[in-house]
C-alpha atoms as a PDB file:
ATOM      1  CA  UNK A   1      -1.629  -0.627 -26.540  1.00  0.00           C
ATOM      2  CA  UNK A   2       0.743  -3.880 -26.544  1.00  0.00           C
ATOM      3  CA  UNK A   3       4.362  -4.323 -26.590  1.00  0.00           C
ATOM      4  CA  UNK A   4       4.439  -4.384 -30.279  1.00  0.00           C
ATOM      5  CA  UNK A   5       3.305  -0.886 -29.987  1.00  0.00           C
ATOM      6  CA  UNK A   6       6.055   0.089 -27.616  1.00  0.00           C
ATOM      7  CA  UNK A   7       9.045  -1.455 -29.693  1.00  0.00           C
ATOM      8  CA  UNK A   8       7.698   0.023 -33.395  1.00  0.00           C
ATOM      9  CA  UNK A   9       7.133   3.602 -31.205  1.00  0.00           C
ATOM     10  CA  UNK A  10      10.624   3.323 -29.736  1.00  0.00           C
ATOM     11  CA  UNK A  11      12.214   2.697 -33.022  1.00  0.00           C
ATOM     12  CA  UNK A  12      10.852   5.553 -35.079  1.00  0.00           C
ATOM     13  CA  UNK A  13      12.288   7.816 -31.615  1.00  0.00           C
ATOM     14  CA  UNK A  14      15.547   6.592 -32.391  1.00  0.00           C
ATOM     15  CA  UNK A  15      15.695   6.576 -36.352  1.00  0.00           C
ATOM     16  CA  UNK A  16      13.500   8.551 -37.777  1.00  0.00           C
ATOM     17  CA  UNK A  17      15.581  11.861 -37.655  1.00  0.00           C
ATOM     18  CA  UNK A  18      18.668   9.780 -39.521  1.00  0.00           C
ATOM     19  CA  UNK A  19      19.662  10.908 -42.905  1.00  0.00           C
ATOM     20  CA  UNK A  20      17.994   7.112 -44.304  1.00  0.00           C
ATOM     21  CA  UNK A  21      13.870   7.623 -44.235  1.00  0.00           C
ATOM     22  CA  UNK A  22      12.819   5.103 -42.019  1.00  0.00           C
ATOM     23  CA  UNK A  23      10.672   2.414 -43.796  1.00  0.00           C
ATOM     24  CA  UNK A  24       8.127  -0.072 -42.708  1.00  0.00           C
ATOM     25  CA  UNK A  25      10.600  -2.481 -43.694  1.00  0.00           C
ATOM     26  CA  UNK A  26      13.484  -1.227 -42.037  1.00  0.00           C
ATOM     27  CA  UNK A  27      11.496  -1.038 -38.240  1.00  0.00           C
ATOM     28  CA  UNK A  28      10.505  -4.920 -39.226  1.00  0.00           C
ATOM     29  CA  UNK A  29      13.611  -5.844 -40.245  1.00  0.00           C
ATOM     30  CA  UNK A  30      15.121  -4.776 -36.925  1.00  0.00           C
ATOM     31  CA  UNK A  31      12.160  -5.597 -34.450  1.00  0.00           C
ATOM     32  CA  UNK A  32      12.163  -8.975 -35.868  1.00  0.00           C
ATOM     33  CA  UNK A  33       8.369  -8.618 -36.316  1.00  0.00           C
ATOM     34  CA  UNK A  34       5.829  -8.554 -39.880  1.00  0.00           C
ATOM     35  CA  UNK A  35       5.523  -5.928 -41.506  1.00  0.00           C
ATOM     36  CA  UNK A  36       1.453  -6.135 -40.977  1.00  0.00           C
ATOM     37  CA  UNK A  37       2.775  -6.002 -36.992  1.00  0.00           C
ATOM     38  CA  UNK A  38       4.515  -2.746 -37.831  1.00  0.00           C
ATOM     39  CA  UNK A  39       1.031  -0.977 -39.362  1.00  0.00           C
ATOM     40  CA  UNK A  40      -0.765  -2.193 -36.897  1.00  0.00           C
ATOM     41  CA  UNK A  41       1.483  -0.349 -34.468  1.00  0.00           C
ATOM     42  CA  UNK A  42       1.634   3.031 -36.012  1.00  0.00           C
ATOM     43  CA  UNK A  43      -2.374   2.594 -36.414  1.00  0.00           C
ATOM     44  CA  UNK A  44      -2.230   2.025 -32.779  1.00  0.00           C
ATOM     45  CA  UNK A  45       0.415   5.097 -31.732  1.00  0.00           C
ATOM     46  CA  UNK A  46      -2.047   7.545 -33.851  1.00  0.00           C
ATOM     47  CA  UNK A  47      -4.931   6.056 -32.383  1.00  0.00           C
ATOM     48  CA  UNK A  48      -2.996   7.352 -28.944  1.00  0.00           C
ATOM     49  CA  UNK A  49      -1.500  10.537 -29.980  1.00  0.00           C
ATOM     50  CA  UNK A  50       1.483   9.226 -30.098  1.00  0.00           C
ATOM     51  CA  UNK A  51       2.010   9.826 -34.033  1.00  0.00           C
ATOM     52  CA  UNK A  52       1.429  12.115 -36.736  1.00  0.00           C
ATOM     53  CA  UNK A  53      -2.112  11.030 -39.219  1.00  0.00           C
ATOM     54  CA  UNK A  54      -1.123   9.897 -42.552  1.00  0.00           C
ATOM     55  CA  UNK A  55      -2.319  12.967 -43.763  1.00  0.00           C
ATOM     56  CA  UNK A  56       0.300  15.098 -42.094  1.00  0.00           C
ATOM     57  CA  UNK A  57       2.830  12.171 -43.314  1.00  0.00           C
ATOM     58  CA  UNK A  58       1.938  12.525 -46.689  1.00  0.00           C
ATOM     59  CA  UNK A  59       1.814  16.266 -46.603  1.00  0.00           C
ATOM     60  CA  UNK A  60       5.303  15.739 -45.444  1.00  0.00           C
ATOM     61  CA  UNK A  61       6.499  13.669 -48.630  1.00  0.00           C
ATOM     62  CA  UNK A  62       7.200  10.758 -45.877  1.00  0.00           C
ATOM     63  CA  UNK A  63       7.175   7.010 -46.138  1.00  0.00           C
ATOM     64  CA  UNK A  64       6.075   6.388 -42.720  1.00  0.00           C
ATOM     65  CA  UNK A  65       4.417   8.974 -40.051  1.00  0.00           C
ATOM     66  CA  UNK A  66       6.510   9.787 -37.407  1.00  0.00           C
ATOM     67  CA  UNK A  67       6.256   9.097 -34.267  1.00  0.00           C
ATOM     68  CA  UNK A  68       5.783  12.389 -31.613  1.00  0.00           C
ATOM     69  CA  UNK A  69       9.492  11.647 -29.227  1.00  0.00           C
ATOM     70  CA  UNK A  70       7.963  14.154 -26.590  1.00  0.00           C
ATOM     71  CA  UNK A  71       5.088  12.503 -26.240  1.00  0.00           C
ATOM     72  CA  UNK A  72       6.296   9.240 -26.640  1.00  0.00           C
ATOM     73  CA  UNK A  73       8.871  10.028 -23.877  1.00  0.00           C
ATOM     74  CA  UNK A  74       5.705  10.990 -21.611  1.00  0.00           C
ATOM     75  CA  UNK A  75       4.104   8.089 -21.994  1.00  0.00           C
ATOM     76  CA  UNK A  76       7.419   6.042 -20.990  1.00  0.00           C
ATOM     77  CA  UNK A  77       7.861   7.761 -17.969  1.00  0.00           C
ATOM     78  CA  UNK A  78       4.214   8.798 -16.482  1.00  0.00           C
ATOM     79  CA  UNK A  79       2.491   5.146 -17.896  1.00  0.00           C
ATOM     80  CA  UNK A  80       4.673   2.535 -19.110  1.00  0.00           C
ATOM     81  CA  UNK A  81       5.027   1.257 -15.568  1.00  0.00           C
ATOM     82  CA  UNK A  82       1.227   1.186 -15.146  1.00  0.00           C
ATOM     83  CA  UNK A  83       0.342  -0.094 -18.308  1.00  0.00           C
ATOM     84  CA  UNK A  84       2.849  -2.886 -18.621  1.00  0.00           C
ATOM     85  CA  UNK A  85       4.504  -3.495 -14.973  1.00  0.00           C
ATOM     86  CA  UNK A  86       7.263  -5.536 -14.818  1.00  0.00           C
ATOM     87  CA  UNK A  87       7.056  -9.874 -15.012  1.00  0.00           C
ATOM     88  CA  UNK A  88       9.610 -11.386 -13.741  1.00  0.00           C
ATOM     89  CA  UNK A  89       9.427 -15.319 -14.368  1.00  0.00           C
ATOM     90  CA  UNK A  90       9.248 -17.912 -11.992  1.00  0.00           C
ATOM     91  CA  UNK A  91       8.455 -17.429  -8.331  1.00  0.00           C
ATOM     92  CA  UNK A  92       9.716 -14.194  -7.363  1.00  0.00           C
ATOM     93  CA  UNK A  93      11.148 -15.510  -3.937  1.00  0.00           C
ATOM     94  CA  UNK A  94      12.938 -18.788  -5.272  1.00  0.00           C
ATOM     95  CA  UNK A  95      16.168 -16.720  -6.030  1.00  0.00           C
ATOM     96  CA  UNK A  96      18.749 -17.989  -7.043  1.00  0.00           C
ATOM     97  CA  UNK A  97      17.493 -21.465  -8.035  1.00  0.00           C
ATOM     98  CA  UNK A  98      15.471 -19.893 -10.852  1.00  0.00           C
ATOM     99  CA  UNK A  99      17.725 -18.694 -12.750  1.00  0.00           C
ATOM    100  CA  UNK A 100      17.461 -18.767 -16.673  1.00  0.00           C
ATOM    101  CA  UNK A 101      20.263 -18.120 -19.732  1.00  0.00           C
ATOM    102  CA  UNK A 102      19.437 -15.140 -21.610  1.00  0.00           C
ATOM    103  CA  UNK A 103      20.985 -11.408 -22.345  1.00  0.00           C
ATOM    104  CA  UNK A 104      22.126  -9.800 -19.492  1.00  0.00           C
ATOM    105  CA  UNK A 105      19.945  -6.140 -18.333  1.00  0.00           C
ATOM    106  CA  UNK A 106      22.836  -3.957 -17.272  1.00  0.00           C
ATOM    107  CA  UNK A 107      24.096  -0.440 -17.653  1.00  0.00           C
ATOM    108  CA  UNK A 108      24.926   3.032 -15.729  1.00  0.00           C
ATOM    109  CA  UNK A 109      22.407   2.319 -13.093  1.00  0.00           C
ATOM    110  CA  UNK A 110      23.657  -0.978 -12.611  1.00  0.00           C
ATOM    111  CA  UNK A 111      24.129  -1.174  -8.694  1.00  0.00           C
ATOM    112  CA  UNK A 112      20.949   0.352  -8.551  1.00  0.00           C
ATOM    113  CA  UNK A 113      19.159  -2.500 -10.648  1.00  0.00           C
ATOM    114  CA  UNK A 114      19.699  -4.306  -6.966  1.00  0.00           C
ATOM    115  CA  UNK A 115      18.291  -2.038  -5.156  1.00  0.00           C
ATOM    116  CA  UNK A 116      15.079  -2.477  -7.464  1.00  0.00           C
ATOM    117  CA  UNK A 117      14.822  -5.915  -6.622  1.00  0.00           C
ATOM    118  CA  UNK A 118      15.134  -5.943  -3.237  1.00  0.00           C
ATOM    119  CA  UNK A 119      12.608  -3.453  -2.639  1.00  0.00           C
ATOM    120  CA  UNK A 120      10.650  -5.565  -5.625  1.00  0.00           C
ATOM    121  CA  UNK A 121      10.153  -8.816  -3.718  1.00  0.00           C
ATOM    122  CA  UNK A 122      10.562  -7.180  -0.416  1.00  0.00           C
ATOM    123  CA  UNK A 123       7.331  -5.124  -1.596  1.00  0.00           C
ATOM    124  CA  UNK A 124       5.834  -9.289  -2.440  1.00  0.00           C
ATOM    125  CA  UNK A 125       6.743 -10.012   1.260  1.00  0.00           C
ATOM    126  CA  UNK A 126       9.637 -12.646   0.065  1.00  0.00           C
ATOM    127  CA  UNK A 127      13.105 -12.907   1.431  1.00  0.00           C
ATOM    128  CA  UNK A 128      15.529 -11.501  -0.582  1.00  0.00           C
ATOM    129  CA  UNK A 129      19.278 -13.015  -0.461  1.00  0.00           C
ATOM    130  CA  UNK A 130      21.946 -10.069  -0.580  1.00  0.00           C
ATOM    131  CA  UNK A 131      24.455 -10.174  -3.251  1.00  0.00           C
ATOM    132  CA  UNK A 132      24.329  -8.595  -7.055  1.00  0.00           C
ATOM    133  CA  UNK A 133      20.934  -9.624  -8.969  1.00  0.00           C
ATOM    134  CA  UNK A 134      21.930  -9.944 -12.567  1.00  0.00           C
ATOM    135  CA  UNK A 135      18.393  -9.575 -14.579  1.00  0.00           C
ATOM    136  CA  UNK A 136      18.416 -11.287 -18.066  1.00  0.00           C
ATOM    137  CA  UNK A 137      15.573 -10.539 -21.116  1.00  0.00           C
ATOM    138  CA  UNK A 138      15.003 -14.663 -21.620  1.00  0.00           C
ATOM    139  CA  UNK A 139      17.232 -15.874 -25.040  1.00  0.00           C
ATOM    140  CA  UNK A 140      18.079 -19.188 -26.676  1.00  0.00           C
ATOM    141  CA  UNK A 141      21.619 -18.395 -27.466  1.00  0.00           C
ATOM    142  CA  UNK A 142      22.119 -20.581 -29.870  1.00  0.00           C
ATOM    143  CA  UNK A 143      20.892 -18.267 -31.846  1.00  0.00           C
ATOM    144  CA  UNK A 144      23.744 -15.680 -32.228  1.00  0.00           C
ATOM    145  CA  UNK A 145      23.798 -14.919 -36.077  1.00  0.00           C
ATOM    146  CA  UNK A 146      21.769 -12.312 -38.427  1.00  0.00           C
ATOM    147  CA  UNK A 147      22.017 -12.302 -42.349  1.00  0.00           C
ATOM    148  CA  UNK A 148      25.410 -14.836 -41.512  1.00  0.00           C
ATOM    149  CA  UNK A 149      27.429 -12.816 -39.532  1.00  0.00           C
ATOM    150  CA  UNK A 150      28.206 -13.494 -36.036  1.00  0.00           C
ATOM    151  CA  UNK A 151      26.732 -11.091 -32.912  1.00  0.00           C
ATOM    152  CA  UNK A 152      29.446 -11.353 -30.299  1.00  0.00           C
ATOM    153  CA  UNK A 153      27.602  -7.663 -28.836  1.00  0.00           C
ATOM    154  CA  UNK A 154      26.867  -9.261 -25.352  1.00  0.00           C
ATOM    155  CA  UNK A 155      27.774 -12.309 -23.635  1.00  0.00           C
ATOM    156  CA  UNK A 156      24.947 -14.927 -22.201  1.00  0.00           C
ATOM    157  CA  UNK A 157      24.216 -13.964 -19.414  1.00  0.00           C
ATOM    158  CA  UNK A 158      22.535 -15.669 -16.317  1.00  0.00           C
ATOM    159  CA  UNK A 159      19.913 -14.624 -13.922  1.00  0.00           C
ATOM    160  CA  UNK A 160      16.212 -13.539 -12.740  1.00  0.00           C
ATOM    161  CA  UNK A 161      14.201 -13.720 -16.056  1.00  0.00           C
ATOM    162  CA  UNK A 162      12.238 -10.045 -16.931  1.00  0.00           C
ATOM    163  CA  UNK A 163       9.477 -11.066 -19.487  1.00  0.00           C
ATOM    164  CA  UNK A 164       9.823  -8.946 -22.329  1.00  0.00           C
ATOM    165  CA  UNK A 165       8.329  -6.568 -23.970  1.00  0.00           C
ATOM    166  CA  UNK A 166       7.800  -8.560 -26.912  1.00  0.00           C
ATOM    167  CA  UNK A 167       8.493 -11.960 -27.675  1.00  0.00           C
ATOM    168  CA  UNK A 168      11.226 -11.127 -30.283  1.00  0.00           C
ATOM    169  CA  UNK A 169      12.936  -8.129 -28.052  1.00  0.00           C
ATOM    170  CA  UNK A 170      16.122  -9.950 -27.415  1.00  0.00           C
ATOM    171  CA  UNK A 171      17.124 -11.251 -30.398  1.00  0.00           C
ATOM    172  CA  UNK A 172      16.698  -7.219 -31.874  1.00  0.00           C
ATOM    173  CA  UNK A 173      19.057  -6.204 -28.780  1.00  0.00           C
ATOM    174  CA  UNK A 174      21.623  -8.435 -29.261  1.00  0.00           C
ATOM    175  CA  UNK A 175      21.733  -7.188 -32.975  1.00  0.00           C
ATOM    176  CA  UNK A 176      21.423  -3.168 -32.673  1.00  0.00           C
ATOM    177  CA  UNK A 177      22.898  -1.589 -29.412  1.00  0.00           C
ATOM    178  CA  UNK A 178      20.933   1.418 -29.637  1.00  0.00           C
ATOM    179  CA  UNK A 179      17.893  -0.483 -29.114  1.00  0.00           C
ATOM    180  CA  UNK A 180      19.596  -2.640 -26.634  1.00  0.00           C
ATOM    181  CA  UNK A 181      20.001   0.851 -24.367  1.00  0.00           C
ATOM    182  CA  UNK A 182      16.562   2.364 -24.985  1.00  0.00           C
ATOM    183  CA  UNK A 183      14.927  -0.692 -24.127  1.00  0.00           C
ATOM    184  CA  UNK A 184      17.382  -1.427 -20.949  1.00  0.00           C
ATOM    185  CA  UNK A 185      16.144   2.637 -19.830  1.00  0.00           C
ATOM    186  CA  UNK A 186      12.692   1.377 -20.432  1.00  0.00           C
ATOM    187  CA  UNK A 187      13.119  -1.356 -18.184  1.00  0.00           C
ATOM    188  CA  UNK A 188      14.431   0.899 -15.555  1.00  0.00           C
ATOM    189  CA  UNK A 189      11.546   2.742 -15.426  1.00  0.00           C
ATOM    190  CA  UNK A 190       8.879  -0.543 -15.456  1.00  0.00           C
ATOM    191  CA  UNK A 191      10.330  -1.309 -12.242  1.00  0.00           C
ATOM    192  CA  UNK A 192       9.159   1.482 -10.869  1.00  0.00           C
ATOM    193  CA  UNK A 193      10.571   0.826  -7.374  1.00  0.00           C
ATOM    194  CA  UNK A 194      12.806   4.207  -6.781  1.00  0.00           C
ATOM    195  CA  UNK A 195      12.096   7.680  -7.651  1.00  0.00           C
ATOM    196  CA  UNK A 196      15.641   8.437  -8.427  1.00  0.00           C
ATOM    197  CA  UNK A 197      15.910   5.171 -10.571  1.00  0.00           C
ATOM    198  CA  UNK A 198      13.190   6.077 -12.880  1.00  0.00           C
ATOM    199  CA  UNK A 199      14.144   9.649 -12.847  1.00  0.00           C
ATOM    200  CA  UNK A 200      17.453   8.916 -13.928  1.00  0.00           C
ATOM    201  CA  UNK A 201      16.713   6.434 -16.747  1.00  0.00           C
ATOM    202  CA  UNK A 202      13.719   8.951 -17.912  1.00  0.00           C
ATOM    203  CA  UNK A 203      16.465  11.722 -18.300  1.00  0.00           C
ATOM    204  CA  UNK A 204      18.943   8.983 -20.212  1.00  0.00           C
ATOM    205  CA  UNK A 205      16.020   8.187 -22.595  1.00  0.00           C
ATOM    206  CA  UNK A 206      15.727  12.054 -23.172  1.00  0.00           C
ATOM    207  CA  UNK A 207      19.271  11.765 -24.252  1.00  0.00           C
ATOM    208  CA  UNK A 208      18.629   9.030 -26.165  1.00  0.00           C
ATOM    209  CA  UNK A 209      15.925  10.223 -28.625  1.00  0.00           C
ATOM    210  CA  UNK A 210      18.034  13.555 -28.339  1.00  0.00           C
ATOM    211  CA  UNK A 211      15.470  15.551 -26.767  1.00  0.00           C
ATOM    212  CA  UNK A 212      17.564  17.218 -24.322  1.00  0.00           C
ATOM    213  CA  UNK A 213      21.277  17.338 -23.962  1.00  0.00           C
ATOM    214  CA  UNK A 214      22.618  14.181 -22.452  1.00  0.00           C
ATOM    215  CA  UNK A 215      25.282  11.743 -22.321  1.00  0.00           C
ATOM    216  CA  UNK A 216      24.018   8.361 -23.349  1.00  0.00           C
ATOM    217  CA  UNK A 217      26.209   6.977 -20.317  1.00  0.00           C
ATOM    218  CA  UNK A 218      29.280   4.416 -20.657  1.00  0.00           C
ATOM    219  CA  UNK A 219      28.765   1.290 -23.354  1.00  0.00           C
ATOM    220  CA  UNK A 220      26.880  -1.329 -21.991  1.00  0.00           C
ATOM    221  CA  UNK A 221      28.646  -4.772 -22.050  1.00  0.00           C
END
């Protein structure tokens, strides 16, 4: 599986209950990827069990097979971290000089996001220098408008550079905050350095694909 796979998975979780069918279009329109990128994804997710055959999709009178949220959920929690561990750019124990401009990775488990890095490079065997660690996704800024309209959703931020998923994951944050949250959960959970920290943004994902009842915690901003 790549990232590409991750994104087009996540993005069916989220939209394909919603009273517009989700179209091949649609998920490329707001991953910022081709629609060839999209197919290959799916092909990938059924290839995983992840989603329904086309066969059960047609059967189904749908445009697109749909992804499988419990399973996909599984996978986030039990492998993601595994499978694609976190990258942070630059030398891990250079902080603060090498810091980068991009979209700031913050939420309801924001003091813990801290805590993650300090057991991260402490884990690395680097010094760590107290104070808050703002993480960023990586983003030319300049780049702040979609279809002409400005995206004043979050303000450039400044910090220690996570890689993304994808190359094109920040620019679809900044323009949908729904993805913005399920991808900031998903980063939660790469880090993988607390129990409590993945077990907390695993249950908020839940919420989010609205497989169990659960506030979606405050807006992120």
């Amino acid at each position: 599986m790549t990232g590409y796979d991750i994104a087009v998975g996540l993005c069916m979780a989220l939209y394909q209950k919603a009273s517009m069918a989700i179209t091949y279009k649609a998920i490329s329109g707001m991953l910022y990827i081709s629609p060839s990128t999209v197919h290959k994804a799916i092909r990938s997710l059924q290839a995983s069990n992840l989603a329904e055959s086309n066969a059960v999709a047609a059967q189904e009178k749908r445009s697109i097979p749909h992804v499988y949220p419990h399973a996909f959920h599984r996978f986030i929690v039990d492998g993601i971290s595994v499978s694609f561990p976190i990258e942070l750019t630059g030398l891990v124990d250079d902080w603060p000089a090498s810091t980068t401009n991009g979209i700031p990775i913050r939420g309801q488990f924001s003091t813990s996001v801290d805590e993650a890095y300090r057991l991260y490079v402490n884990r690395k065997g680097s010094r760590f220098q107290a104070g808050v660690v703002e993480f960023v996704w990586p983003y030319a800024w300049q780049d702040v408008t979609d279809r002409g309209r400005y995206l004043p959703i979050y303000r450039c931020g400044c910090g220690r550079g996570v890689v993304p998923l994808y190359p094109m994951l920040p620019k679809a944050v900044v323009a949908d905050s729904t993805l913005y949250r399920g991808f900031y959960y998903i980063e939660m959970i790469r880090f993988n350095c607390s129990h409590k920290l993945s077990e907390d943004a695993g249950k908020a994902l839940a919420g989010l694909l609205r497989l169990i009842r659960h506030q979606e915690g405050p807006d992120i901003g």
